[in-house]
PDB file of N, CA and C in Angstrom:
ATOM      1  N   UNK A   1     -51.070  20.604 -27.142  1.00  0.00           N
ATOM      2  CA  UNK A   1     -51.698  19.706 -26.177  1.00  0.00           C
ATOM      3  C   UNK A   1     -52.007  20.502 -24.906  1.00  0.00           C
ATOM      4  N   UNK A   2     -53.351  20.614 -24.351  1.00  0.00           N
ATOM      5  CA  UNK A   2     -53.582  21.295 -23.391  1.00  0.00           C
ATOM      6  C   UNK A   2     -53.219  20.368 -21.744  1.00  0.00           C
ATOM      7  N   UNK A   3     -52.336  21.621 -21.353  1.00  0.00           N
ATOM      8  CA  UNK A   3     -51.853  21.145 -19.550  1.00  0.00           C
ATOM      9  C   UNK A   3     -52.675  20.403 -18.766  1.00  0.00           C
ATOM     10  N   UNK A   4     -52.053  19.873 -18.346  1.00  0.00           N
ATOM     11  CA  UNK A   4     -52.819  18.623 -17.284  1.00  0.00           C
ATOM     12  C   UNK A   4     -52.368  19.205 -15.925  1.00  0.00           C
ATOM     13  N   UNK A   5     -53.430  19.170 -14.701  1.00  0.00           N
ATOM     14  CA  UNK A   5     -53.228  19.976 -13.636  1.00  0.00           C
ATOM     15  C   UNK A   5     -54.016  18.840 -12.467  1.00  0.00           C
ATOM     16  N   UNK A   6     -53.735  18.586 -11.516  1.00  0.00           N
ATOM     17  CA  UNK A   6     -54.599  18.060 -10.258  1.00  0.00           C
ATOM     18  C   UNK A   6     -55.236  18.950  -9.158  1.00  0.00           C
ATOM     19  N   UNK A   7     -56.447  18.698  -9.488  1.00  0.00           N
ATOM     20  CA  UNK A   7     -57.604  19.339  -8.580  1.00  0.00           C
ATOM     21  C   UNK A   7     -58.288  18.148  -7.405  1.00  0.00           C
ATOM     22  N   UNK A   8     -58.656  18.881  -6.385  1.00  0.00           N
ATOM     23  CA  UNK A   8     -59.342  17.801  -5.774  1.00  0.00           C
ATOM     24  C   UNK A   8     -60.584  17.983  -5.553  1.00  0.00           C
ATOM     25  N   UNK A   9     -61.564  16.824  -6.073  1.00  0.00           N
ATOM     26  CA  UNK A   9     -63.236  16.385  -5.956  1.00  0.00           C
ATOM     27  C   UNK A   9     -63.421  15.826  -4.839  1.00  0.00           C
ATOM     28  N   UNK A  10     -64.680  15.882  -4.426  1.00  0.00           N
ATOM     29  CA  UNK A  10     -65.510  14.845  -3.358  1.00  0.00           C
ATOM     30  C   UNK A  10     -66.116  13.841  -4.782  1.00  0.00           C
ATOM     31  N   UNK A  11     -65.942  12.616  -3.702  1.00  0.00           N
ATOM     32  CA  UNK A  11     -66.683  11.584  -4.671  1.00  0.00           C
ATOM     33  C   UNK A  11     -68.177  11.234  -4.009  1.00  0.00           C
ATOM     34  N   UNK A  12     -69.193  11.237  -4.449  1.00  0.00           N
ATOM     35  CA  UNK A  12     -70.283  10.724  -3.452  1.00  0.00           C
ATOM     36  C   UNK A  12     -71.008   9.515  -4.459  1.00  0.00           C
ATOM     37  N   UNK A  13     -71.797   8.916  -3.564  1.00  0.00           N
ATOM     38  CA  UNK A  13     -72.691   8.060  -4.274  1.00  0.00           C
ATOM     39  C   UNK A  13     -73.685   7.812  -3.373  1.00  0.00           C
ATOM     40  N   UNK A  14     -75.368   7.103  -3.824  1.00  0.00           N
ATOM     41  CA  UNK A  14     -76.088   6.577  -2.630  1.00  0.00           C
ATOM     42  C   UNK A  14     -76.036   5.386  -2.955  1.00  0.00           C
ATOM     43  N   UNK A  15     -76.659   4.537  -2.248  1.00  0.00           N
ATOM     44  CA  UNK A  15     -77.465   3.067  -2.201  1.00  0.00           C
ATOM     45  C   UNK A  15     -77.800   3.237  -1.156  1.00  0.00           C
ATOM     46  N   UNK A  16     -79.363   2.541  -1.567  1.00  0.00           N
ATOM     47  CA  UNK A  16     -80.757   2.352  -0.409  1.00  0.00           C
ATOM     48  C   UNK A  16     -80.551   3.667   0.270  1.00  0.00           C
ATOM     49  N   UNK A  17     -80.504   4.621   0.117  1.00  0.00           N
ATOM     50  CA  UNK A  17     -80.699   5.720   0.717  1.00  0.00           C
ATOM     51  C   UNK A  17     -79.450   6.416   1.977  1.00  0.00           C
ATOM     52  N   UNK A  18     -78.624   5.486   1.102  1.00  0.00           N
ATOM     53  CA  UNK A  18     -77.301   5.582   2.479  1.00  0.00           C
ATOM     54  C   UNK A  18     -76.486   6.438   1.703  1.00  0.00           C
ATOM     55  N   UNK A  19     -75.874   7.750   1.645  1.00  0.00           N
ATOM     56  CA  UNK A  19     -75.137   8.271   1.507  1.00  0.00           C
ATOM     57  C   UNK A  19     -73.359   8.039   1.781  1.00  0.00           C
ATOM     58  N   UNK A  20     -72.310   8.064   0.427  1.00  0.00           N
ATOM     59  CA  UNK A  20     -71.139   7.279   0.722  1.00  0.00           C
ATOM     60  C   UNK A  20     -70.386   8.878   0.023  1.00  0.00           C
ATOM     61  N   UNK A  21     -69.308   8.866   0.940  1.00  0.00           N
ATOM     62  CA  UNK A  21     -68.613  10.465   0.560  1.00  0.00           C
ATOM     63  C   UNK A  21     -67.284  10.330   0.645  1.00  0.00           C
ATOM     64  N   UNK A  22     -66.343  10.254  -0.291  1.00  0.00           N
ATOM     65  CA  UNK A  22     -64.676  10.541   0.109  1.00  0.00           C
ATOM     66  C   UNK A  22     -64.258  11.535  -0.664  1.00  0.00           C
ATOM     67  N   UNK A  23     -63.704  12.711   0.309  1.00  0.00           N
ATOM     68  CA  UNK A  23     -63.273  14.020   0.415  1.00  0.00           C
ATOM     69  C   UNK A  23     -61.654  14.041  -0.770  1.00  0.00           C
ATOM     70  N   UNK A  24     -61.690  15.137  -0.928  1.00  0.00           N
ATOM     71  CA  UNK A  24     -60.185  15.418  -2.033  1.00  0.00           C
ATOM     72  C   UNK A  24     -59.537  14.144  -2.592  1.00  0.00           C
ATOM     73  N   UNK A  25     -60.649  13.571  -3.274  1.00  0.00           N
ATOM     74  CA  UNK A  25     -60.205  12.960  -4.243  1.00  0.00           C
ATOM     75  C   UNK A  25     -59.048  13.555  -5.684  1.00  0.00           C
ATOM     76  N   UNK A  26     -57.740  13.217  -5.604  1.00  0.00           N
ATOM     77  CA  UNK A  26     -57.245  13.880  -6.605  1.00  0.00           C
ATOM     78  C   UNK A  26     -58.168  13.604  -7.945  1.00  0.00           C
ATOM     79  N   UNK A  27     -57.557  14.350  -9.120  1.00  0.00           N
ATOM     80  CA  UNK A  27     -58.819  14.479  -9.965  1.00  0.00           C
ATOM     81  C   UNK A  27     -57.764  15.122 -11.210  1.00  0.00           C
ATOM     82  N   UNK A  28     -57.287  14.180 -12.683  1.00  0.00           N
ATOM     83  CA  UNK A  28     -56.668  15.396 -13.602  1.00  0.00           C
ATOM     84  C   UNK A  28     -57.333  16.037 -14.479  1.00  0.00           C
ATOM     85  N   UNK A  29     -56.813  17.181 -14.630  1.00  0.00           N
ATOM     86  CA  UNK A  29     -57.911  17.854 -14.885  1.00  0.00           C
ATOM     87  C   UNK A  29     -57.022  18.751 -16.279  1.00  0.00           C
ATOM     88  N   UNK A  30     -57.797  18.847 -17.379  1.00  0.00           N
ATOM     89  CA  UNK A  30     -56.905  19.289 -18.515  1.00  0.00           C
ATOM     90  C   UNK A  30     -57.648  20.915 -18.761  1.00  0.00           C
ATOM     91  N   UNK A  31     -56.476  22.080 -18.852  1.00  0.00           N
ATOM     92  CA  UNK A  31     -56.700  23.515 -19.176  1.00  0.00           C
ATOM     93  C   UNK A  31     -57.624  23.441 -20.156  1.00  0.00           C
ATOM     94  N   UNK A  32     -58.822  24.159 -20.344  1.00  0.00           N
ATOM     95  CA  UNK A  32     -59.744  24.716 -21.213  1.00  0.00           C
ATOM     96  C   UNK A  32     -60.685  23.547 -21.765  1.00  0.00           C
ATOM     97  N   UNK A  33     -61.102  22.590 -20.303  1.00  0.00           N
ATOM     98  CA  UNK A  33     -61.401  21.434 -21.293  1.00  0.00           C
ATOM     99  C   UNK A  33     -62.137  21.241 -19.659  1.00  0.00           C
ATOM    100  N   UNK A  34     -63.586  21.377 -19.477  1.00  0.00           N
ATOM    101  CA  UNK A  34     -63.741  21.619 -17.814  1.00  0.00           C
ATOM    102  C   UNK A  34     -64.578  20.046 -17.929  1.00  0.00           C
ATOM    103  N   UNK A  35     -64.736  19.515 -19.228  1.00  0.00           N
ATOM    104  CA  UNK A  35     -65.201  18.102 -18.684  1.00  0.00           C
ATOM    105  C   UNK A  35     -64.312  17.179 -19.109  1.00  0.00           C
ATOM    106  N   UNK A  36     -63.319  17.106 -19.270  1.00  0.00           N
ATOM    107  CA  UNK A  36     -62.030  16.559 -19.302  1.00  0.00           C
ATOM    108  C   UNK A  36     -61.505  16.359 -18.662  1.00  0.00           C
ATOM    109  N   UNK A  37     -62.253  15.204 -17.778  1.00  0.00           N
ATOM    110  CA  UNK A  37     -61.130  15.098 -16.164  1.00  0.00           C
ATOM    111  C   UNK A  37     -61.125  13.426 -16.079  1.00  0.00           C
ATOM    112  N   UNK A  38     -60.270  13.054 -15.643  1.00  0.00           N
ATOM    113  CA  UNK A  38     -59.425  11.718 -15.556  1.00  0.00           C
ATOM    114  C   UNK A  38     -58.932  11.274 -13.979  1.00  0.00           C
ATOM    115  N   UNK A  39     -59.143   9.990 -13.375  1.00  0.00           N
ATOM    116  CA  UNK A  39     -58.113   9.645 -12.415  1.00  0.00           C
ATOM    117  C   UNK A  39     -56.979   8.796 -12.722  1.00  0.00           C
ATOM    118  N   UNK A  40     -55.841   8.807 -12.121  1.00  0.00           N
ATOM    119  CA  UNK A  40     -55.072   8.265 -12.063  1.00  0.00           C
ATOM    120  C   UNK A  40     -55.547   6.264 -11.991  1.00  0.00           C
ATOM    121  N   UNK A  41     -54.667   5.678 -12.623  1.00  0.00           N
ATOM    122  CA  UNK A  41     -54.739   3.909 -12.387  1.00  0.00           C
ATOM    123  C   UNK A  41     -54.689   3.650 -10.924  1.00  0.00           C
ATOM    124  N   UNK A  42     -54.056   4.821 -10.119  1.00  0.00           N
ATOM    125  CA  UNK A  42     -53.948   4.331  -8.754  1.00  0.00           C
ATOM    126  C   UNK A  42     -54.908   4.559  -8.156  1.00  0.00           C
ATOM    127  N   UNK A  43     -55.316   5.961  -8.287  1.00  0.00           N
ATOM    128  CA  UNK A  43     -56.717   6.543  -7.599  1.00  0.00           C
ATOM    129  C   UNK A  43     -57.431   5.687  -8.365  1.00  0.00           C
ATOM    130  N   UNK A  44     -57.734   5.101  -9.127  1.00  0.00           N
ATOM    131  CA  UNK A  44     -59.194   4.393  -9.279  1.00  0.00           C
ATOM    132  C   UNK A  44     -59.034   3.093  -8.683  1.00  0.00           C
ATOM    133  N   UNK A  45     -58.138   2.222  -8.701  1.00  0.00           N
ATOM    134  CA  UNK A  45     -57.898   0.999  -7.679  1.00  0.00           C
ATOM    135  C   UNK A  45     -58.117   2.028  -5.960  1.00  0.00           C
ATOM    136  N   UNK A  46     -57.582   2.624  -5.562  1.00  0.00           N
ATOM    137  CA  UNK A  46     -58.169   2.942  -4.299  1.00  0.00           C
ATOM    138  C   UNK A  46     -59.523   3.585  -3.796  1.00  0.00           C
ATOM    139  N   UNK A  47     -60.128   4.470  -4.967  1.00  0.00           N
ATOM    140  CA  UNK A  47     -61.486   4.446  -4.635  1.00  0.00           C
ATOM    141  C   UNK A  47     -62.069   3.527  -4.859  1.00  0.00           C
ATOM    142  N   UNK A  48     -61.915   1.963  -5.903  1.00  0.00           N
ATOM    143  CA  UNK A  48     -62.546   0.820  -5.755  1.00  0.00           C
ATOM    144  C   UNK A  48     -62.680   0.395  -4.544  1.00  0.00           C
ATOM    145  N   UNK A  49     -61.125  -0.011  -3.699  1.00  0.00           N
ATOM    146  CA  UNK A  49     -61.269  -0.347  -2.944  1.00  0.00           C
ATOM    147  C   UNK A  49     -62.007   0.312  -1.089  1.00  0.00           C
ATOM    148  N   UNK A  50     -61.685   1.484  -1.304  1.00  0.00           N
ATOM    149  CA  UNK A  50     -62.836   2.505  -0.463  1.00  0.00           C
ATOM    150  C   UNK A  50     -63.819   2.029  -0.342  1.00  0.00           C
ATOM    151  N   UNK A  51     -64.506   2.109  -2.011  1.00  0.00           N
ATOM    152  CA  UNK A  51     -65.590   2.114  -1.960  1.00  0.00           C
ATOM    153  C   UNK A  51     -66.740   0.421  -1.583  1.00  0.00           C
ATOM    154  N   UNK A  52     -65.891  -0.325  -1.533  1.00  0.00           N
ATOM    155  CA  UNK A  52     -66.104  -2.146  -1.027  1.00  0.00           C
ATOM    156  C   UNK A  52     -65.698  -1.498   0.644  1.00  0.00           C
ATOM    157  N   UNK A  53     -64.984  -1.419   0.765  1.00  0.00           N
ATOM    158  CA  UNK A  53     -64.856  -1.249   2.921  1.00  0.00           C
ATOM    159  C   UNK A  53     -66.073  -0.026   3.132  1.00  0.00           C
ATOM    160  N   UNK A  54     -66.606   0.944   2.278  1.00  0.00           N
ATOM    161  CA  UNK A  54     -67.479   1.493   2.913  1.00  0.00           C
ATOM    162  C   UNK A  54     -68.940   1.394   2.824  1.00  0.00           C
ATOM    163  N   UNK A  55     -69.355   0.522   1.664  1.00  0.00           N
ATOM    164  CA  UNK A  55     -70.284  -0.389   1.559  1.00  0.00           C
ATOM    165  C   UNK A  55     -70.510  -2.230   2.573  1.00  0.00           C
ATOM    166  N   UNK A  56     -69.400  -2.565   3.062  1.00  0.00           N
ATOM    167  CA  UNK A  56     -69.174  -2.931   3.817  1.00  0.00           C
ATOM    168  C   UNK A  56     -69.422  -2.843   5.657  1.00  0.00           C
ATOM    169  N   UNK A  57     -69.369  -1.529   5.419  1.00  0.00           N
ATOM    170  CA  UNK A  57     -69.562  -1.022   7.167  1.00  0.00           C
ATOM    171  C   UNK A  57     -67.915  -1.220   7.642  1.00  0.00           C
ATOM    172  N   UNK A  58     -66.893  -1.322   7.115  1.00  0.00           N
ATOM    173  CA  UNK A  58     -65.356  -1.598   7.599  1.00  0.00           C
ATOM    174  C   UNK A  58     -64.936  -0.435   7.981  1.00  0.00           C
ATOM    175  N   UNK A  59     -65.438   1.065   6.985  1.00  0.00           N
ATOM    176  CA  UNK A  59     -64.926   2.287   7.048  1.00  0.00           C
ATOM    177  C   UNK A  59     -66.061   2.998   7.427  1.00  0.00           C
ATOM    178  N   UNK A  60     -65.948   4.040   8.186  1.00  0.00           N
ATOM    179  CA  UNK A  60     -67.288   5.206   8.003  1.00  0.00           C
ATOM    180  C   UNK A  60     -67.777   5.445   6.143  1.00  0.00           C
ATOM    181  N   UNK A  61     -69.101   6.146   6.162  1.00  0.00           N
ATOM    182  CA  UNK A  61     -69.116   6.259   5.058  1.00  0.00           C
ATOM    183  C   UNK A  61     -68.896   7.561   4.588  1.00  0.00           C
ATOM    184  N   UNK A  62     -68.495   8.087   5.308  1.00  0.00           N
ATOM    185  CA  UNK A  62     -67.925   9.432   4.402  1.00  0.00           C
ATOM    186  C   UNK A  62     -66.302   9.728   5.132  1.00  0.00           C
ATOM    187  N   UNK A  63     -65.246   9.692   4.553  1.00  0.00           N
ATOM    188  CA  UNK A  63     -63.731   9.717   4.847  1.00  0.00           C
ATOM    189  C   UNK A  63     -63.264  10.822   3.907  1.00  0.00           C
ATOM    190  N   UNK A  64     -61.840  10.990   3.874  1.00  0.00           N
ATOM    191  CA  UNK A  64     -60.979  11.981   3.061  1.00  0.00           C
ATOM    192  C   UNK A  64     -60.078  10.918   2.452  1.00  0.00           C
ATOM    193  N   UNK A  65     -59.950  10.864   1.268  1.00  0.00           N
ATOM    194  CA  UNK A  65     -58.867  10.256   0.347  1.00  0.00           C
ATOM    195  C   UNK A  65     -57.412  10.316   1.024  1.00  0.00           C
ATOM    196  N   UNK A  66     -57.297  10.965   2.014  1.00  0.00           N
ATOM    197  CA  UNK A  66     -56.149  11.041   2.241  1.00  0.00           C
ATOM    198  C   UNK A  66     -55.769   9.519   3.634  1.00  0.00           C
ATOM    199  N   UNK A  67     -56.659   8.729   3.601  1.00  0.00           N
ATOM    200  CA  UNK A  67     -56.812   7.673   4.064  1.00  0.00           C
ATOM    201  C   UNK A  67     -55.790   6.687   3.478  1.00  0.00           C
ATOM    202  N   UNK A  68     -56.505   7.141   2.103  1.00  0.00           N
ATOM    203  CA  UNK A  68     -55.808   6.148   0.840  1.00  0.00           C
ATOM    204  C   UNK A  68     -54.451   5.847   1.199  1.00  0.00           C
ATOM    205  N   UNK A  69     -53.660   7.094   1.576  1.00  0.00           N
ATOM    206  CA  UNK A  69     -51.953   7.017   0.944  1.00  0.00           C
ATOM    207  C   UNK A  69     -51.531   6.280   1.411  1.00  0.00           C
ATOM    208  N   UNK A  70     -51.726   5.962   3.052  1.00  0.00           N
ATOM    209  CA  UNK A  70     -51.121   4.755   3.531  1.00  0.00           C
ATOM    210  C   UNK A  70     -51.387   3.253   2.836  1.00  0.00           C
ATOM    211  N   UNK A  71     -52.542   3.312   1.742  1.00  0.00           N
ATOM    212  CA  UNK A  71     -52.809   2.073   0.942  1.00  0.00           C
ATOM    213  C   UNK A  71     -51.080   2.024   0.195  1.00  0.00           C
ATOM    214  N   UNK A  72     -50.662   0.914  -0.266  1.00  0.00           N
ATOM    215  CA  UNK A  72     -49.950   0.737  -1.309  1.00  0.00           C
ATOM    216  C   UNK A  72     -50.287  -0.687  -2.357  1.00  0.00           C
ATOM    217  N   UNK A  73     -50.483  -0.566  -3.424  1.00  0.00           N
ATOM    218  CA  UNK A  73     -50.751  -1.102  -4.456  1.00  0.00           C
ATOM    219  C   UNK A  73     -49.937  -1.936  -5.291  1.00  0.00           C
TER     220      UNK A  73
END
C-alpha cells in the first residue's frame, strides 16, 4: 500500500469573474500516485464552509486555510 503524506494546495475557483483563493489547503497525497490526492472529512466541511462566507462577502476572497483551525466541527 503506497504512503500517505500531507502536502499543502491553494484552492481557487471563479464566479462572474470574481476570483476566490484559500492558501495551504492540507491535501493527502499518496507516494508514486501524483493524481491521487484526497481531503480529509474535515477539510472538506471547512472549505465548504469557506467557501459560502466567501461567496457571501463575510470573508475576503482570498484567505489561508489556516483560518479554518479555529473552526471546530
Amino acid at each position: 500500500m503506497p504512503k500517505e503524506h500531507t502536502i499543502l494546495k491553494d484552492v481557487t475557483w471563479e464566479i462572474d469573474q470574481q476570483l476566490y483563493v484559500i492558501h495551504n489547503v492540507p491535501v493527502n497525497a499518496y507516494e508514486g500516485d501524483v493524481n491521487d490526492r484526497t481531503y480529509s472529512s474535515e477539510t472538506a466541511l471547512k472549505l465548504l464552509l469557506l467557501k459560502d462566507l466567501m461567496e457571501s462577502a463575510e470573508i475576503p476572497s482570498e484567505i489561508d486555510y489556516s483560518i479554518a483551525s479555529a473552526l471546530t466541527l
